[in-house]
C-alpha atoms as a PDB file:
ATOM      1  CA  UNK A   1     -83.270 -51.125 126.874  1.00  0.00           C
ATOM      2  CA  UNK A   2     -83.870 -50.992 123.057  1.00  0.00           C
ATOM      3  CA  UNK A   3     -83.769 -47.026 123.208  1.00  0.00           C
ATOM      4  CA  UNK A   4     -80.471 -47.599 124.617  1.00  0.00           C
ATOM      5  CA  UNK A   5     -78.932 -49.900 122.241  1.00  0.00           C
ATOM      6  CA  UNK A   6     -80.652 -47.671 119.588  1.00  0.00           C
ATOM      7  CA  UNK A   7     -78.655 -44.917 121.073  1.00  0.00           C
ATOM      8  CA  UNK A   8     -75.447 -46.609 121.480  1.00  0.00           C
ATOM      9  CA  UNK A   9     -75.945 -47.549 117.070  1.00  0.00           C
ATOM     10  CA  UNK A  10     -76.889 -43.891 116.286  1.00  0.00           C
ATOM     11  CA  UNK A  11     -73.654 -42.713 118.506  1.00  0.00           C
ATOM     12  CA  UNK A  12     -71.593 -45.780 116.862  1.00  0.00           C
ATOM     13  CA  UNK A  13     -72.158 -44.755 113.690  1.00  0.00           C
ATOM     14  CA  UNK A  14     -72.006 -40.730 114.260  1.00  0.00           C
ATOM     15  CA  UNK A  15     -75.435 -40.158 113.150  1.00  0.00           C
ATOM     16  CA  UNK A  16     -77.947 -38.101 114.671  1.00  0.00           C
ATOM     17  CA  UNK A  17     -81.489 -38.152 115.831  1.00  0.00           C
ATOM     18  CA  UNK A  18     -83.483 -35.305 116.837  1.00  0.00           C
ATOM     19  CA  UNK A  19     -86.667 -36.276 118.823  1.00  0.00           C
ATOM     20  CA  UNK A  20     -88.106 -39.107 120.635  1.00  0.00           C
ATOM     21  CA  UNK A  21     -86.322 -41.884 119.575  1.00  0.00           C
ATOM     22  CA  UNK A  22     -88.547 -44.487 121.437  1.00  0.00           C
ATOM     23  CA  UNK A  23     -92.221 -43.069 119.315  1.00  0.00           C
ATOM     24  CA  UNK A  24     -89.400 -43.861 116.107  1.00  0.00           C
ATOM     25  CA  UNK A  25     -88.848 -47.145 118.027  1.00  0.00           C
ATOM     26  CA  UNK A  26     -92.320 -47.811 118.264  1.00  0.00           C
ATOM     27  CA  UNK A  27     -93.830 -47.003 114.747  1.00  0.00           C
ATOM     28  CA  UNK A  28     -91.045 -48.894 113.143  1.00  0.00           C
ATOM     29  CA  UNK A  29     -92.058 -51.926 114.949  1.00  0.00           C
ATOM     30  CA  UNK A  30     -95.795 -51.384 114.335  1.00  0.00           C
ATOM     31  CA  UNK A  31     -94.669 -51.166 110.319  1.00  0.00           C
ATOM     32  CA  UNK A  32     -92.790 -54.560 110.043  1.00  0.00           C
ATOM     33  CA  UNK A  33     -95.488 -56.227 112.053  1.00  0.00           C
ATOM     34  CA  UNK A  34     -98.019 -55.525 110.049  1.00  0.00           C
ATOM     35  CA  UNK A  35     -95.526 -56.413 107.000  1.00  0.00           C
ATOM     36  CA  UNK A  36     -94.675 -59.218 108.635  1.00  0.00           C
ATOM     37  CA  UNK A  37     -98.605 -59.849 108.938  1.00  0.00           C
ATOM     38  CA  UNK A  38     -98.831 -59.716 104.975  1.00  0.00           C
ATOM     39  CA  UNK A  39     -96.401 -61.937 104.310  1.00  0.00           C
ATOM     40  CA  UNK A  40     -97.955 -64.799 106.496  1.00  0.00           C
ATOM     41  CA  UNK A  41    -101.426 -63.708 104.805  1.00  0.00           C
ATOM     42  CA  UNK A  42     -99.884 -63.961 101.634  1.00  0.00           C
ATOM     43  CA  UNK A  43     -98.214 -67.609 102.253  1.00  0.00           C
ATOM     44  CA  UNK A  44    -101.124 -69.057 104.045  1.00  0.00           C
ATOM     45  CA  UNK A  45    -103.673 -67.517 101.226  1.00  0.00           C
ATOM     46  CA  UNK A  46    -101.805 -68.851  98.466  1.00  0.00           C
ATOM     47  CA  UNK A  47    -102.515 -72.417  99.545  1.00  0.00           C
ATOM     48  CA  UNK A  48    -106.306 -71.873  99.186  1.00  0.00           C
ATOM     49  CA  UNK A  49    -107.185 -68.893  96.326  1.00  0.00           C
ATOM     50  CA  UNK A  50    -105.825 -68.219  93.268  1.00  0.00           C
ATOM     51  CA  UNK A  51    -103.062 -65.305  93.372  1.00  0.00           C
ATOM     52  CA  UNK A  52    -105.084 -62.901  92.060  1.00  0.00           C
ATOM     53  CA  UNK A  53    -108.015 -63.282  94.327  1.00  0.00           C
ATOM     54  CA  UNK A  54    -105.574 -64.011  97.834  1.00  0.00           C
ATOM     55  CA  UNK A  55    -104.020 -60.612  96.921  1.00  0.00           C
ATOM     56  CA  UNK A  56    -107.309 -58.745  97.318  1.00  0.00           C
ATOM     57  CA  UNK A  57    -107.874 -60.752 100.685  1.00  0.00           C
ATOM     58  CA  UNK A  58    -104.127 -59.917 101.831  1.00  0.00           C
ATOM     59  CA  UNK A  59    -105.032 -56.379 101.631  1.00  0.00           C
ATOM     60  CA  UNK A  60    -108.455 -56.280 102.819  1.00  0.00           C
ATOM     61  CA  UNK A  61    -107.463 -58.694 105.994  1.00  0.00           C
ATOM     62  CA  UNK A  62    -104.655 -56.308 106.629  1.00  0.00           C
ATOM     63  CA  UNK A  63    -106.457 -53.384 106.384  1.00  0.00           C
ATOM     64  CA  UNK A  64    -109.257 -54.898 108.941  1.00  0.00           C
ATOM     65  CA  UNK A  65    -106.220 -55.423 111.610  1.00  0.00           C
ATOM     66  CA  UNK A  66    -104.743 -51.757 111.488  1.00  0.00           C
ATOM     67  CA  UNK A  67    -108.171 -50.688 111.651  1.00  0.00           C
ATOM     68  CA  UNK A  68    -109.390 -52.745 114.491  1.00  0.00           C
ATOM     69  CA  UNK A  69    -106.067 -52.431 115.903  1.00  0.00           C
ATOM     70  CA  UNK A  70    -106.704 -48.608 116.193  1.00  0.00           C
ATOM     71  CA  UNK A  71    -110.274 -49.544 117.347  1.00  0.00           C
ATOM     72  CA  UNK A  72    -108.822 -51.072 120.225  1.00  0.00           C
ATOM     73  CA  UNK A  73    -106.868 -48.634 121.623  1.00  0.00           C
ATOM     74  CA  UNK A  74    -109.644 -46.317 122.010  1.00  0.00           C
ATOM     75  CA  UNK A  75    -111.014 -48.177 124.885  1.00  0.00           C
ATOM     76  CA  UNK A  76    -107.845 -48.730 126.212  1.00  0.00           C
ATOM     77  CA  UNK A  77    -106.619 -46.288 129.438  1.00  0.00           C
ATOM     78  CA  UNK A  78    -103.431 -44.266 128.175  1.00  0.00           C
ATOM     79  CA  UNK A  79    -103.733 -45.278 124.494  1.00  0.00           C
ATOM     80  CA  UNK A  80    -104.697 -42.684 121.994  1.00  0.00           C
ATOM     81  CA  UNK A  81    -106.280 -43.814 118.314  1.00  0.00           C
ATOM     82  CA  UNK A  82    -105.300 -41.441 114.779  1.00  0.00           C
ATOM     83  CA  UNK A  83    -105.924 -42.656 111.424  1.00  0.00           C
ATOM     84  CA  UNK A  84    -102.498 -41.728 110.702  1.00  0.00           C
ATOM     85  CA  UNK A  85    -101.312 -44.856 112.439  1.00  0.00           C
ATOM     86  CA  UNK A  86    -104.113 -46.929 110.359  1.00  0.00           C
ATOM     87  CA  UNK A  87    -102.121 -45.822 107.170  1.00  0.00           C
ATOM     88  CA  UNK A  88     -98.767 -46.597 108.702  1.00  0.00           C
ATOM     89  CA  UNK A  89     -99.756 -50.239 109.825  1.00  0.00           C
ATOM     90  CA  UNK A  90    -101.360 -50.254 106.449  1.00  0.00           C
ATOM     91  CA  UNK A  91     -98.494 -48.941 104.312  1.00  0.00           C
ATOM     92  CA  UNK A  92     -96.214 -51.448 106.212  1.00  0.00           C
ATOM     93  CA  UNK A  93     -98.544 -54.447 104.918  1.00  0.00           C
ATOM     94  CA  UNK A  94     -98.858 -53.167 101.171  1.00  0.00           C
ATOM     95  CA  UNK A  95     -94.860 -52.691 101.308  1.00  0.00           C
ATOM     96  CA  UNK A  96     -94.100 -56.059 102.453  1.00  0.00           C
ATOM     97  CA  UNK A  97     -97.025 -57.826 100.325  1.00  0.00           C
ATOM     98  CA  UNK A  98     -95.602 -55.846  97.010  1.00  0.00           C
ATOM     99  CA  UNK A  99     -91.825 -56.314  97.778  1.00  0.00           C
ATOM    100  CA  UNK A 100     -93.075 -60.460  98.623  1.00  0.00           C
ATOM    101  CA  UNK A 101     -94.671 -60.637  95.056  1.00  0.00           C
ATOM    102  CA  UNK A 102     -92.358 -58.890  93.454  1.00  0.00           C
ATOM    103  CA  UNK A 103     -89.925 -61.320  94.827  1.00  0.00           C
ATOM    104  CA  UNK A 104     -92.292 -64.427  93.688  1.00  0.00           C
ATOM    105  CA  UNK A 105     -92.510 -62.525  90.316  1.00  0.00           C
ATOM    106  CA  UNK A 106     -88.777 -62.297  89.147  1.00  0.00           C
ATOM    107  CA  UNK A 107     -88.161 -66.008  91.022  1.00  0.00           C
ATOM    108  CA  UNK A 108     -90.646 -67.700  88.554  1.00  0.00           C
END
């Protein structure tokens, strides 16, 4: 269902995609939840650590999920690991952790 209404967008708006649109589907998602799992790191580590040191545990705690995210789907039937996906889960929570502090940063 979401291929299709990504379809019916791309088709709306005359672009074009050539591949598998549901893989593009899928790593998208996997980016901005992992982003999406920085920024809730970020807010709830804020309340307890100093900036400086909840930044170092954003990353590190983030890092930890992609990895044993990918260490998970080993053992799963059908599901295939690659460290490439570690740096895209990864590279979604560093771009959402430096576009949320850069956002704190020019708000103060």
């Amino acid at each position: 269902m979401v291929t299709a209404a990504a379809e019916w967008m791309l088709d709306l708006t005359g672009l074009r995609y050539a591949g598998d649109l549901e893989h593009l589907i899928r790593k998208a998602a996997h980016f901005c939840e992992f982003g999406v799992l920085s920024f809730c790191l970020c807010k709830t580590l804020d309340c307890f650590f100093k900036k400086t040191a909840a930044n170092g545990y954003v990353l590190l705690l983030a890092l930890f999920a992609a990895v044993t995210d990918e260490y998970i789907q080993l053992s799963s039937p059908g599901r295939t690991s690659s460290v490439a996906d570690i740096f895209l889960d990864f590279g979604g929570a560093c771009t959402f952790f430096f576009l949320h502090r850069l956002w704190q940063w020019l708000r103060s």
